[in-house]
N, C-alpha and C. Protein backbone atom coordinates (compact mmCIF):
# COMPACT_ATOMS: atom_id res chain seq x y z
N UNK A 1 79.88 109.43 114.73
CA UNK A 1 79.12 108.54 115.60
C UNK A 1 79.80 108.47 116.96
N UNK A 2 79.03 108.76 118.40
CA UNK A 2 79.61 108.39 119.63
C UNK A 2 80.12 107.59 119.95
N UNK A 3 81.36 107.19 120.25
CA UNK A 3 81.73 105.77 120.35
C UNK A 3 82.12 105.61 122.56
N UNK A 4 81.81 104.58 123.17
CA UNK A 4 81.91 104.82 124.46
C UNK A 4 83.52 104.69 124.99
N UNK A 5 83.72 105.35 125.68
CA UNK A 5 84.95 106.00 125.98
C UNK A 5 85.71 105.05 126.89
N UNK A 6 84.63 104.14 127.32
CA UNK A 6 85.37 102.83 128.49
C UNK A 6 85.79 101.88 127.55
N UNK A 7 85.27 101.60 126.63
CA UNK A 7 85.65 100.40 125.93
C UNK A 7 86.88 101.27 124.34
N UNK A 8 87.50 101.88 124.20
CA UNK A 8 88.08 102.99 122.92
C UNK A 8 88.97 103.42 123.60
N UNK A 9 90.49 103.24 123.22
CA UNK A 9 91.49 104.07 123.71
C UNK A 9 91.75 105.38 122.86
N UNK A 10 91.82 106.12 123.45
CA UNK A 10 92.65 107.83 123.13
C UNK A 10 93.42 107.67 122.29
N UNK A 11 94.05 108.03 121.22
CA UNK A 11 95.16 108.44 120.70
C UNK A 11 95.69 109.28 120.99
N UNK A 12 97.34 109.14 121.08
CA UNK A 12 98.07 109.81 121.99
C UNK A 12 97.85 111.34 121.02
N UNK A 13 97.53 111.69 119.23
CA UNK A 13 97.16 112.81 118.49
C UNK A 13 96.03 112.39 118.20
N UNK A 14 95.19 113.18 117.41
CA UNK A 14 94.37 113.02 116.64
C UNK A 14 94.78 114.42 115.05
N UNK A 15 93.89 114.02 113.92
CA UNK A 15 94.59 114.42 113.04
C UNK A 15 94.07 116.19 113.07
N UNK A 16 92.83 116.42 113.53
CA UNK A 16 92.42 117.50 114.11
C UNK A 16 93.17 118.01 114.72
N UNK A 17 93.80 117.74 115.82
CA UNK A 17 94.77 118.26 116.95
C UNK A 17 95.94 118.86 115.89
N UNK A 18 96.58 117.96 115.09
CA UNK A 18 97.61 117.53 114.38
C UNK A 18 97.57 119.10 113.52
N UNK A 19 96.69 119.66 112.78
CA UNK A 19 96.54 120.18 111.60
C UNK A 19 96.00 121.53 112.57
N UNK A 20 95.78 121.68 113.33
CA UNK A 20 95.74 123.00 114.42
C UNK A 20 96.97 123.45 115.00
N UNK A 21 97.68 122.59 115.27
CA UNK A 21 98.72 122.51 116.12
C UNK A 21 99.68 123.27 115.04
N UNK A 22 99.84 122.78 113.60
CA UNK A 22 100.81 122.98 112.59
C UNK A 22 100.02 124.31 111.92
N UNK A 23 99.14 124.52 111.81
CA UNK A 23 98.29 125.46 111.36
C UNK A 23 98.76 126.91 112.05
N UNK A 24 98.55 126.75 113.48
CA UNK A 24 99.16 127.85 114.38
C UNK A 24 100.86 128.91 114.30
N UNK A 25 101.39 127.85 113.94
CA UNK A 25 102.82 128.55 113.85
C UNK A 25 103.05 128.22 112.35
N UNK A 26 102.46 127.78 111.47
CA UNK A 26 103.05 127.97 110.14
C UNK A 26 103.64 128.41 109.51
N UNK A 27 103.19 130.23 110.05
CA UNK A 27 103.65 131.42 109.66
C UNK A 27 105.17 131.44 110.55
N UNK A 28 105.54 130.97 111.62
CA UNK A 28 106.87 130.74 112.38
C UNK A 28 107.87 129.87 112.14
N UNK A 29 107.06 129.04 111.14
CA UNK A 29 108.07 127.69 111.01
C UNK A 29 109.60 128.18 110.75
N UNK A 30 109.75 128.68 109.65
CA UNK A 30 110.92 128.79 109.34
C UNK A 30 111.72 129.44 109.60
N UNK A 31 111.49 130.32 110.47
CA UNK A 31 112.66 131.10 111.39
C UNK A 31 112.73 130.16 112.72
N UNK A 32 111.79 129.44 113.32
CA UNK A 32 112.34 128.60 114.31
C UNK A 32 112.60 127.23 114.15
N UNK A 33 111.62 126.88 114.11
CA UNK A 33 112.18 125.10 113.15
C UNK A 33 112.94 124.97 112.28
N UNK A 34 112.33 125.87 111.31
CA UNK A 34 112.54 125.60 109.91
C UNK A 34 114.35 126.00 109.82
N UNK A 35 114.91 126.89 110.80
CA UNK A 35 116.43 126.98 110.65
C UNK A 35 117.24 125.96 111.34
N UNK A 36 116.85 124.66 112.53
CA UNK A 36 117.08 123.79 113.19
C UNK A 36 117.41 122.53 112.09
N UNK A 37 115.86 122.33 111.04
CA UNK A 37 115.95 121.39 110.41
C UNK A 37 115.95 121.11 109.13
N UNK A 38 116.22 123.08 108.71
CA UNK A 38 116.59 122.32 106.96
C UNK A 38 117.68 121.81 106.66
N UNK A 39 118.67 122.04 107.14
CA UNK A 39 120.04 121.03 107.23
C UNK A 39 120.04 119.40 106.71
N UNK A 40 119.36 118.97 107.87
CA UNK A 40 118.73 117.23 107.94
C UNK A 40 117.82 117.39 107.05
N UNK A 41 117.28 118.07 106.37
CA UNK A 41 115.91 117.63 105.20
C UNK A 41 116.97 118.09 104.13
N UNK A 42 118.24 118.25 104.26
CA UNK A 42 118.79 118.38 103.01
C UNK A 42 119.64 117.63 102.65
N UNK A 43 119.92 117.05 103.64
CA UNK A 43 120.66 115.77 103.69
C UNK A 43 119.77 114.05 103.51
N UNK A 44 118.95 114.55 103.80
CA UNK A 44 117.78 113.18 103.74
C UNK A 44 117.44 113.47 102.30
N UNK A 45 116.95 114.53 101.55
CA UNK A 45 116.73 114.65 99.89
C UNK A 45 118.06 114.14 99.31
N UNK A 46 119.27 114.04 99.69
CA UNK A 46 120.61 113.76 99.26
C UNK A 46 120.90 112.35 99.28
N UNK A 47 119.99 111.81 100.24
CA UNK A 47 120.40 110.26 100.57
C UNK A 47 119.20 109.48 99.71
N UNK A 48 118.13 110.67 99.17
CA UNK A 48 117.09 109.14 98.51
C UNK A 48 118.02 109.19 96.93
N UNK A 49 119.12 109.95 96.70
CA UNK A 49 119.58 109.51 95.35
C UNK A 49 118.85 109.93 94.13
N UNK A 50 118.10 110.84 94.35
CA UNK A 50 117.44 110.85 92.90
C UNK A 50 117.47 111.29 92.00
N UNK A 51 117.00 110.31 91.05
CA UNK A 51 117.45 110.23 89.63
C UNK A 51 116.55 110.57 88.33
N UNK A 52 116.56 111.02 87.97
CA UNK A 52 116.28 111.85 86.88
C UNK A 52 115.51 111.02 85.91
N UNK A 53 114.27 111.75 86.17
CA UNK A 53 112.76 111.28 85.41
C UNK A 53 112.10 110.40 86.47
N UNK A 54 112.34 110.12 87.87
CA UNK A 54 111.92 109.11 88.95
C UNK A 54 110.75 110.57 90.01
N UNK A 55 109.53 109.18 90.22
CA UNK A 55 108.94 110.06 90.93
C UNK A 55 109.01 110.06 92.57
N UNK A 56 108.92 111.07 93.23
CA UNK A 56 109.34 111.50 94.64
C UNK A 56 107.53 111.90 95.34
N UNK A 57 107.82 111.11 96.60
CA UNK A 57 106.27 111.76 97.46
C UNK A 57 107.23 111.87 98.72
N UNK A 58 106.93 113.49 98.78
CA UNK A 58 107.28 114.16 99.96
C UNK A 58 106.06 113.74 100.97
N UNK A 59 105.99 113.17 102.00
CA UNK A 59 104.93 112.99 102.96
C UNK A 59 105.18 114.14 104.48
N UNK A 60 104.03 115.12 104.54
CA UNK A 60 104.63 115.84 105.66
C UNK A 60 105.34 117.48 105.09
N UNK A 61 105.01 118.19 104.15
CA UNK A 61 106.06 118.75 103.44
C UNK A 61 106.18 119.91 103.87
N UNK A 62 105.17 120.48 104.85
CA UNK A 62 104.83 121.61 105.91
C UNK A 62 105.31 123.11 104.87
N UNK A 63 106.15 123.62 105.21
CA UNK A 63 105.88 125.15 104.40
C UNK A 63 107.28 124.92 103.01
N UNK A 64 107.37 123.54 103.17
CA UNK A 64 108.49 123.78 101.67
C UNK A 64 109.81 124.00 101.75
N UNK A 65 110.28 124.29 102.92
CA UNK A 65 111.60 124.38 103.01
C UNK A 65 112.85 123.20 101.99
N UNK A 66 112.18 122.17 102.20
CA UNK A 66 113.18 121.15 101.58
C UNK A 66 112.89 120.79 100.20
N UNK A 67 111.73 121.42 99.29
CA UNK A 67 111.45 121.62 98.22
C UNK A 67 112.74 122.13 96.95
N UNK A 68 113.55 122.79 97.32
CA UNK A 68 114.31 123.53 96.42
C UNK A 68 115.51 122.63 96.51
N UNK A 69 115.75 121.33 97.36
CA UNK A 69 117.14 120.62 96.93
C UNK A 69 116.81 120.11 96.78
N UNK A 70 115.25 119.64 95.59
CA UNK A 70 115.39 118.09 94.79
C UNK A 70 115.79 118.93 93.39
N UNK A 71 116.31 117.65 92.76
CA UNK A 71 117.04 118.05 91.28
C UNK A 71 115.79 118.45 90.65
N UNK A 72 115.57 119.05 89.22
CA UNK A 72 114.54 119.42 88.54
C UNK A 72 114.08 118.74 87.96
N UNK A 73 115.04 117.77 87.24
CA UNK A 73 114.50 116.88 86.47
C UNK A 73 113.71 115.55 86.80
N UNK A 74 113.13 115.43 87.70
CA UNK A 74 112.15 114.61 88.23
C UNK A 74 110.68 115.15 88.53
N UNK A 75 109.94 114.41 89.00
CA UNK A 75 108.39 114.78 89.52
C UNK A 75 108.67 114.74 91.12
N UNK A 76 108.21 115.88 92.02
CA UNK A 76 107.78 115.83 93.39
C UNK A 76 106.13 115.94 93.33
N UNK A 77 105.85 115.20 94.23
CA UNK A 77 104.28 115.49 94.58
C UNK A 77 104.94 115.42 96.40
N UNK A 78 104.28 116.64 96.80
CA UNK A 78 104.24 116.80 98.62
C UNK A 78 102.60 117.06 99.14
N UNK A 79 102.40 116.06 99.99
CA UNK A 79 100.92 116.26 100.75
C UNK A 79 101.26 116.80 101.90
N UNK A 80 100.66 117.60 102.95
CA UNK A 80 100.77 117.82 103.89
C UNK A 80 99.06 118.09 104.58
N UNK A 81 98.45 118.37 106.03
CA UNK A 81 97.14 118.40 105.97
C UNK A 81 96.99 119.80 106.29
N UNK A 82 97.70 120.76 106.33
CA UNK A 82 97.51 121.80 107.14
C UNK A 82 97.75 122.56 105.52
N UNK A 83 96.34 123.40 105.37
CA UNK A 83 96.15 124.27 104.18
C UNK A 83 97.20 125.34 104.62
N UNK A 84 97.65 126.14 105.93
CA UNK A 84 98.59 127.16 106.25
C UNK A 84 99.66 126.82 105.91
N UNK A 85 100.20 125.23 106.06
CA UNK A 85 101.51 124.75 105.99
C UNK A 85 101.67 125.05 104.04
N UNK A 86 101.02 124.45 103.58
CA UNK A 86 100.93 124.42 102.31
C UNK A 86 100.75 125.78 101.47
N UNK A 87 100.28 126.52 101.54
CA UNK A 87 100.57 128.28 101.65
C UNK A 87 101.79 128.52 101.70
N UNK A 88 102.44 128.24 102.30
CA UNK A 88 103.95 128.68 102.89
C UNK A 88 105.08 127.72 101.36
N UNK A 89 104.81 126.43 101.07
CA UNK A 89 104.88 125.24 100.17
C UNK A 89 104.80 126.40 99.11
N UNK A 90 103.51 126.45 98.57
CA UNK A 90 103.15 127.24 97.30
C UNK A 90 104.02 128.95 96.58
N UNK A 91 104.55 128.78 97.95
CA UNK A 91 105.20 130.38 97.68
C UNK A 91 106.72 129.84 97.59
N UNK A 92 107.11 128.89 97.98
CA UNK A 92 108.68 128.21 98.05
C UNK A 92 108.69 127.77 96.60
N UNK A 93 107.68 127.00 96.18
CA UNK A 93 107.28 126.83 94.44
C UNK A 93 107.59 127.78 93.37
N UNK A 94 106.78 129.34 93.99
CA UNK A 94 106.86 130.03 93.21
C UNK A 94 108.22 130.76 93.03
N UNK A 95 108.92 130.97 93.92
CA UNK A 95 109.78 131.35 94.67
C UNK A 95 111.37 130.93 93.75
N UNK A 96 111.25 129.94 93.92
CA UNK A 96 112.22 128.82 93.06
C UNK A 96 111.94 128.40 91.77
N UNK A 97 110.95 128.82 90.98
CA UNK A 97 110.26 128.31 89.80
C UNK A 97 110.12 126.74 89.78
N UNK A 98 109.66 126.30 90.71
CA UNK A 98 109.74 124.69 91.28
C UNK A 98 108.29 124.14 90.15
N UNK A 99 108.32 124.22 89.14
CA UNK A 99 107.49 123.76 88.18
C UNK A 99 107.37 122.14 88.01
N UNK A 100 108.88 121.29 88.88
CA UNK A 100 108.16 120.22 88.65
C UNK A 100 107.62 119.27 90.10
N UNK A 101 107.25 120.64 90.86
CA UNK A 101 106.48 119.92 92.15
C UNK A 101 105.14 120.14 92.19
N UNK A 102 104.32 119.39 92.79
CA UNK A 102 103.14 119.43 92.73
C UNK A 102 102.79 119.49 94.31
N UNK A 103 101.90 120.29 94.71
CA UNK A 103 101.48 120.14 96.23
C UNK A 103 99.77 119.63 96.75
N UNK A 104 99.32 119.36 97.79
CA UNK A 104 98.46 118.78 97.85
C UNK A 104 97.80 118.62 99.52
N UNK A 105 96.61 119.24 99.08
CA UNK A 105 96.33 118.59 100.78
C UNK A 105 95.79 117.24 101.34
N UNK A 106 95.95 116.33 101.78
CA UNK A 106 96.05 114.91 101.54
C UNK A 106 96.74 114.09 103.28
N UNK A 107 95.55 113.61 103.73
CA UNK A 107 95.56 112.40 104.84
C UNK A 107 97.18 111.76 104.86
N UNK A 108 97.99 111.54 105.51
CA UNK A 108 99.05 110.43 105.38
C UNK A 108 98.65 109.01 105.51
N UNK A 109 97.59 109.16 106.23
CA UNK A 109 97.19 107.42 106.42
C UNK A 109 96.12 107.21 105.53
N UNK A 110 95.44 108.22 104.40
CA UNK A 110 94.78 107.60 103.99
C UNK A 110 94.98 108.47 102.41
N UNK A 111 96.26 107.93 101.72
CA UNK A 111 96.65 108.87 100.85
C UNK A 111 95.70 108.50 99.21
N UNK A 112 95.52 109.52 97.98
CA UNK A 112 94.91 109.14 97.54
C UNK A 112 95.76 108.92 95.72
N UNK A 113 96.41 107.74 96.18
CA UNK A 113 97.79 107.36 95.55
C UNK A 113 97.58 105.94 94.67
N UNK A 114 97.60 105.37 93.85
CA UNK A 114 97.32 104.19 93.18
C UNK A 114 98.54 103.51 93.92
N UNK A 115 99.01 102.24 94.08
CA UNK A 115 99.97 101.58 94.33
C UNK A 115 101.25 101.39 93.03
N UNK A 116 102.32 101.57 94.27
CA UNK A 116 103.48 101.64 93.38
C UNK A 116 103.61 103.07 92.54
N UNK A 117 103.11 103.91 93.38
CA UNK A 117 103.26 105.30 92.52
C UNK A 117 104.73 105.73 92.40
N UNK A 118 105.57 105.61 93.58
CA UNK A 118 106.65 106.20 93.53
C UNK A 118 107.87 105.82 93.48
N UNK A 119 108.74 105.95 93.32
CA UNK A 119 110.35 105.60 93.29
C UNK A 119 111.16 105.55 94.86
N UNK A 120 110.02 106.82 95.22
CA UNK A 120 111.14 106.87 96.40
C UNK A 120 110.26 108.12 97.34
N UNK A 121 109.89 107.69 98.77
CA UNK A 121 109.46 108.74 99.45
C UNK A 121 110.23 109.02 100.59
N UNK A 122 109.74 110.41 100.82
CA UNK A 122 110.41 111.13 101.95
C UNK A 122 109.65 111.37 103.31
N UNK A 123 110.02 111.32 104.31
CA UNK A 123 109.27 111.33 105.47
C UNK A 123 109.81 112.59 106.69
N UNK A 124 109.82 113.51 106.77
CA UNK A 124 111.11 114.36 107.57
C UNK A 124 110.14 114.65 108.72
N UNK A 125 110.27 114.70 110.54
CA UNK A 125 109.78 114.48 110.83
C UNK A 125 108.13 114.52 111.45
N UNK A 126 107.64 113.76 110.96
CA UNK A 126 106.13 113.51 110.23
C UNK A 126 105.52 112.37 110.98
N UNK A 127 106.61 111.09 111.40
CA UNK A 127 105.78 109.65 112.08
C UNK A 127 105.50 109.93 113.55
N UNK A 128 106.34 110.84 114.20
CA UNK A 128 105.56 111.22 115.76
C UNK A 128 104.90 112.46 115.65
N UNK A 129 104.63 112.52 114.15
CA UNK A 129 103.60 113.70 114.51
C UNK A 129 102.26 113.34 113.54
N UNK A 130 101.68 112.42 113.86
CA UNK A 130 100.56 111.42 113.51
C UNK A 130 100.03 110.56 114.36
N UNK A 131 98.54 110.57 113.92
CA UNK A 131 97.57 109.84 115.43
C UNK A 131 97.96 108.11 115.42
N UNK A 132 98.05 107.34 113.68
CA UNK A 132 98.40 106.40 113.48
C UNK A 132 99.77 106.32 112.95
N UNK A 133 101.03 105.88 113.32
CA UNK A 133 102.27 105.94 112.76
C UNK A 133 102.18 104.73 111.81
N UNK A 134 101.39 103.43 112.33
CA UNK A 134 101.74 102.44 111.69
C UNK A 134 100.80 102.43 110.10
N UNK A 135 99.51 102.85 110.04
CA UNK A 135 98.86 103.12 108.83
C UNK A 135 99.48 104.07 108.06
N UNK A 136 100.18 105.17 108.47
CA UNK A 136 100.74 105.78 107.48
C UNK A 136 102.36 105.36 106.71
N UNK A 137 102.97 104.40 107.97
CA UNK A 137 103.97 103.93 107.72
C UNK A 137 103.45 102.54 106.39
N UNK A 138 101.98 101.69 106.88
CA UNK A 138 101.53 101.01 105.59
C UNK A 138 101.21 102.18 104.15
N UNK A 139 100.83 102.49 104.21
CA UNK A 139 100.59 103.52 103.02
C UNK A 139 101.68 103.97 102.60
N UNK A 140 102.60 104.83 103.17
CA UNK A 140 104.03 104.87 102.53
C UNK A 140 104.52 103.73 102.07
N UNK A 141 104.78 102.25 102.34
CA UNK A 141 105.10 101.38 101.51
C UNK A 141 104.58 100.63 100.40
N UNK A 142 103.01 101.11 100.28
CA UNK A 142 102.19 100.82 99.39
C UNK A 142 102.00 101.35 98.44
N UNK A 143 102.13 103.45 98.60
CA UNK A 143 102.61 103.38 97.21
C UNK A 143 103.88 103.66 96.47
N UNK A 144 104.88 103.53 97.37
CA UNK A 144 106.48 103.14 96.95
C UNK A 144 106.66 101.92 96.08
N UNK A 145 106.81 101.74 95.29
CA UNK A 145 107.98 100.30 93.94
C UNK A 145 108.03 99.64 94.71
N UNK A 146 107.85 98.34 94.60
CA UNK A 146 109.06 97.72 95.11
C UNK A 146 110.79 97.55 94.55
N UNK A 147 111.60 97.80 95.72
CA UNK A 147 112.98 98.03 95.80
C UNK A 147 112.91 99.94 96.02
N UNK A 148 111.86 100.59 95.89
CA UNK A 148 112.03 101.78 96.01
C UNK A 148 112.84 102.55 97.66
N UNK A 149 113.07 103.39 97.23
CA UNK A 149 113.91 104.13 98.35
C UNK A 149 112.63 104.61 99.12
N UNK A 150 112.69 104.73 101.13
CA UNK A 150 111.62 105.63 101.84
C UNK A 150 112.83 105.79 102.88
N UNK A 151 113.14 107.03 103.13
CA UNK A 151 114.10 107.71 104.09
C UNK A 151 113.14 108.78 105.08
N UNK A 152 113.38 108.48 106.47
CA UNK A 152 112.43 109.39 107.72
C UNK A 152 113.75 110.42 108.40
N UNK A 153 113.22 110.96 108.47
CA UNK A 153 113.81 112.10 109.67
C UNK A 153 113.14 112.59 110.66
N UNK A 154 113.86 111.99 111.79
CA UNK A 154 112.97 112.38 113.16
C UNK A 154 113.59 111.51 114.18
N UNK A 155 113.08 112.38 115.56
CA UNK A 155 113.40 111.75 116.88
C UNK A 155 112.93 110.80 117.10
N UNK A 156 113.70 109.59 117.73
CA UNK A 156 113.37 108.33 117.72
C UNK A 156 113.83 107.99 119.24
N UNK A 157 113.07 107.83 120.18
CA UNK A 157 112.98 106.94 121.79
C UNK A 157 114.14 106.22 121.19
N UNK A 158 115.30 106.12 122.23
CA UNK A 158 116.58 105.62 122.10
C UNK A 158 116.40 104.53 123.13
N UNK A 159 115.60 104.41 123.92
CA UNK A 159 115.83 102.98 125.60
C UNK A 159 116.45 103.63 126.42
N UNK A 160 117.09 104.71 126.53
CA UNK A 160 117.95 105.00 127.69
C UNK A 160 117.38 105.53 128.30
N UNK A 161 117.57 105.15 129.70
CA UNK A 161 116.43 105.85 131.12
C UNK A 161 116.38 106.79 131.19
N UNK A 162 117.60 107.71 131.07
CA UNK A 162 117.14 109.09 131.31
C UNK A 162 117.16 110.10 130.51
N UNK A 163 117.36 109.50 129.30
CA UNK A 163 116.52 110.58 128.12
C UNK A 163 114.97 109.99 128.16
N UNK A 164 114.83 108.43 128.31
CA UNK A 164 113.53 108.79 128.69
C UNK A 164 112.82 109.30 129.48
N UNK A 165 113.21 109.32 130.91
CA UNK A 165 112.53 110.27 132.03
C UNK A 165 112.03 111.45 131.05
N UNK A 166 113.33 111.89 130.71
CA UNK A 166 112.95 113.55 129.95
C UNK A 166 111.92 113.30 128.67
N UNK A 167 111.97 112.45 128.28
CA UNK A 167 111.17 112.81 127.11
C UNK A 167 109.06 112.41 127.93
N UNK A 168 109.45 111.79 128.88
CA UNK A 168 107.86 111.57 128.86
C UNK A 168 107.52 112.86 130.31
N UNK A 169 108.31 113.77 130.73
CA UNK A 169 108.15 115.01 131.68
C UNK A 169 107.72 115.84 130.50
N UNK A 170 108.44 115.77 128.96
CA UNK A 170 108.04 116.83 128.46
C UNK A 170 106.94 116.58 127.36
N UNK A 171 106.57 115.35 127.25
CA UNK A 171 105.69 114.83 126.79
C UNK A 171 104.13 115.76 126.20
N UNK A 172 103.39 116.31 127.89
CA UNK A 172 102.44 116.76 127.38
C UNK A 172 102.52 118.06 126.42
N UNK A 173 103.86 118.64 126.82
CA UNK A 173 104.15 119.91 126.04
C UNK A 173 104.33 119.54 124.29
N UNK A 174 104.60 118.73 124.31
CA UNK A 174 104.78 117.89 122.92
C UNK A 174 103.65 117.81 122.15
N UNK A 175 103.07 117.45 123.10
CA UNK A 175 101.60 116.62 122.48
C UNK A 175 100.95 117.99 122.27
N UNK A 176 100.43 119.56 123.17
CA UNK A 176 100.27 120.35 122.55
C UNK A 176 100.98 120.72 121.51
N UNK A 177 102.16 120.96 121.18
CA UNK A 177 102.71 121.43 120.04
C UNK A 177 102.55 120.59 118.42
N UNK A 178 101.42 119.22 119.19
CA UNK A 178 101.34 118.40 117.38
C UNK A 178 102.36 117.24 117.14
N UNK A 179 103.28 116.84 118.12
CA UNK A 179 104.10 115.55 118.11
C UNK A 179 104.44 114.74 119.21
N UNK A 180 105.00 113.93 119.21
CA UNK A 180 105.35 112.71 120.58
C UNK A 180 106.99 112.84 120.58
N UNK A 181 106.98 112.17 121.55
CA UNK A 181 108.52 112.22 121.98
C UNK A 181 109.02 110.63 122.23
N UNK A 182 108.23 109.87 122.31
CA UNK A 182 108.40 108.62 122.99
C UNK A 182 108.46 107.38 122.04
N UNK A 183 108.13 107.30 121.06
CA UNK A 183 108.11 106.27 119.96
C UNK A 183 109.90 106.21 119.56
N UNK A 184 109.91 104.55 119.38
CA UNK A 184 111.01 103.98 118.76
C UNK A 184 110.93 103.89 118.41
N UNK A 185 112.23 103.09 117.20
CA UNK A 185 112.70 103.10 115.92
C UNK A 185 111.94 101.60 115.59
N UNK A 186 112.11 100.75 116.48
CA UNK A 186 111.79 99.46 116.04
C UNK A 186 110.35 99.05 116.15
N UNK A 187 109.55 100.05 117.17
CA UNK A 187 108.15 100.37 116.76
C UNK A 187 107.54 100.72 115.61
N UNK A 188 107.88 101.40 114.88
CA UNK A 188 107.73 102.28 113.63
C UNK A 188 107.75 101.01 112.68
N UNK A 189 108.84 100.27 112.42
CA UNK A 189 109.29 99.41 111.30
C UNK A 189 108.86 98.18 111.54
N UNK A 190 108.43 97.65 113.04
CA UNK A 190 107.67 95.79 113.20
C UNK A 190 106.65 95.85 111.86
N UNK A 191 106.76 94.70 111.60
CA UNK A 191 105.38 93.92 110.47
C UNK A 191 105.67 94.66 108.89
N UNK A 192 106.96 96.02 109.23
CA UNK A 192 106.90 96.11 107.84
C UNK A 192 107.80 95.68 106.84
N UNK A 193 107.86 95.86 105.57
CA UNK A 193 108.77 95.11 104.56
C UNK A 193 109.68 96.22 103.87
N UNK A 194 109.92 96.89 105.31
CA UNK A 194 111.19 97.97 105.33
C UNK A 194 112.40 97.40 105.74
N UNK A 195 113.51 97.34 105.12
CA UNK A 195 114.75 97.25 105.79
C UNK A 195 116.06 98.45 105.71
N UNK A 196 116.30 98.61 106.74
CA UNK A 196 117.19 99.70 106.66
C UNK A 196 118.56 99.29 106.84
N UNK A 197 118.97 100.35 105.43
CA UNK A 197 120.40 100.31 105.19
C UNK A 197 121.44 101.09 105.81
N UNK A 198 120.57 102.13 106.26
CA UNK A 198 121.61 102.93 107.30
C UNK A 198 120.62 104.03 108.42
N UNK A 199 121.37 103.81 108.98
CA UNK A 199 120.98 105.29 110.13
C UNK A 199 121.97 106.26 110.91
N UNK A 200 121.73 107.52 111.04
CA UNK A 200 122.84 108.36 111.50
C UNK A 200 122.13 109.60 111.72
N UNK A 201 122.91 109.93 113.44
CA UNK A 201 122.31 111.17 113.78
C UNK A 201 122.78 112.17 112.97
N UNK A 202 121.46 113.56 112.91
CA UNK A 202 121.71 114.70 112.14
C UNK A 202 121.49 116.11 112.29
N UNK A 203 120.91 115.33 113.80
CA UNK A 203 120.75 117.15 114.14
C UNK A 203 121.65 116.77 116.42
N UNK A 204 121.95 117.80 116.49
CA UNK A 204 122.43 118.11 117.98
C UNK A 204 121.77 116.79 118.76
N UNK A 205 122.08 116.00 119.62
CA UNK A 205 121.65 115.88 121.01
C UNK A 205 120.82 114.60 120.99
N UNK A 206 120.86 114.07 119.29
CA UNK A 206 119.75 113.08 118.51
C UNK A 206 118.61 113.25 118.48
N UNK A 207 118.32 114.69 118.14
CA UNK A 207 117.23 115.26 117.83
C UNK A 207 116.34 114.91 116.73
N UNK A 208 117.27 114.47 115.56
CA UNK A 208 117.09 114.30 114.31
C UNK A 208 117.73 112.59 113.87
N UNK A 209 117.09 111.81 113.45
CA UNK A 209 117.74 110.57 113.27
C UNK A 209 117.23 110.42 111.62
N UNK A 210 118.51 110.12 110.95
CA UNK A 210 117.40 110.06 109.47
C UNK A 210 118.21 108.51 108.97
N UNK A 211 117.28 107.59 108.84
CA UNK A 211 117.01 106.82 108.40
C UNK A 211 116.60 105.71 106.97
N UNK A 212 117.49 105.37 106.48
CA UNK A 212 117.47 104.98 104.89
C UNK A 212 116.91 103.65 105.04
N UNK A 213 115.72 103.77 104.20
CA UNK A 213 115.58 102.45 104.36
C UNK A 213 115.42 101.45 102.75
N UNK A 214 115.36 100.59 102.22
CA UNK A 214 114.50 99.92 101.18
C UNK A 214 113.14 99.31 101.54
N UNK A 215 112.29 99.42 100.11
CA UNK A 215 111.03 98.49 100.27
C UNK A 215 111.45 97.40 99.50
N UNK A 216 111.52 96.13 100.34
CA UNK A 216 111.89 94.86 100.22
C UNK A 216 110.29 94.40 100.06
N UNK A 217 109.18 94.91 99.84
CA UNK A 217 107.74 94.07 99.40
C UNK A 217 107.67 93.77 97.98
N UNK A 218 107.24 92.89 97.59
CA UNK A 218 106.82 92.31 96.04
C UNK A 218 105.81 93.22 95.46
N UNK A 219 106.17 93.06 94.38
CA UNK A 219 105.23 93.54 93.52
C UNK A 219 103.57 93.23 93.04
């Protein structure tokens, strides 16, 4: 339906944009990204602790790279929206005999998850590269336990003037490539019943910020 353009703000993505953008280099990920940031996605699978027979939702899981350092003896389910990204996923599966992951193509903000599905989700970075950060950031805590583990990895707007200058010069280049540069940490987490237990940079230059948090919501 047309909606009028004077009264409707833009989103800085849309999920179209989002799933083109990741679609395009899929086949590149892992010789250029994918060697930058499996490090930090292996260290963020290390920090949700998991424990054996507990279920895991990878949110964001793009071609699978961080698939092969969860332990076996648990359940992974990973959504991602980009059918190319997930291609790349399915062969890391096969690859590893990863029999107890499951993959999926699946909305972040509008996941199709009963509440309290999981023990513990993963987020690597996935929240500036979404049209809504805060609906998918509700949905990740909705179907997490309560007391369950949700750990993010990603660049996070620090306040300082002149990494911000730089980050909003390089902004539009961003925004073609499928992510933002400009979102904070304390944006992301207002109104939710996240509290974080730790944070620590993990990649060069604070490229990478990964973030532990608990779901402190009731049951």
């Amino acid at each position: 339906m047309a909606t009028n353009s004077s009264k409707t703000s833009t989103p800085y993505l849309n999920t179209a944009q989002v799933e083109r953008a990741y679609s395009r280099y899929a086949h590149l990920y892992d010789v250029t990204f994918g060697k930058l940031f499996n490090e930090p996605r292996r260290i963020g699978v290390e920090c949700l602790d998991v424990q054996s027979g507990e279920r895991i939702l990878e949110v964001g899981v793009g071609t699978g790279i961080s698939l092969s350092h969860y332990r076996n003896d648990c359940s992974i389910t990973a959504i991602d929206v980009s059918d190319e990204m997930l291609e790349h996923s399915q062969l890391q599966i096969k690859r590893h005999g990863l029999n107890h992951v499951t993959i999926a193509n699946m909305d972040a903000a509008n996941m199709q998850f009963s509440d309290n599905s999981f023990d513990a989700v993963m987020a690597a970075y996935v929240i500036t590269a979404v049209p809504d950060h805060k609906t998918v950031i509700q949905e990740m805590v909705r179907v997490c336990r309560p007391g369950g583990r949700i750990v993010f990895i990603n660049h996070f707007s620090n306040g300082n003037q002149l990494i911000g200058s730089m980050e909003k010069l390089v902004s539009p280049l961003c925004r073609h490539l499928g992510f933002r540069t400009d979102l904070g940490l304390q944006a992301v987490l207002d109104g939710t019943t996240l509290q974080v237990i730790r944070k620590r940079s993990v990649t060069p230059l604070g490229l990478g910020n990964l973030v532990e948090c608990i779901n402190l919501k009731t049951a």
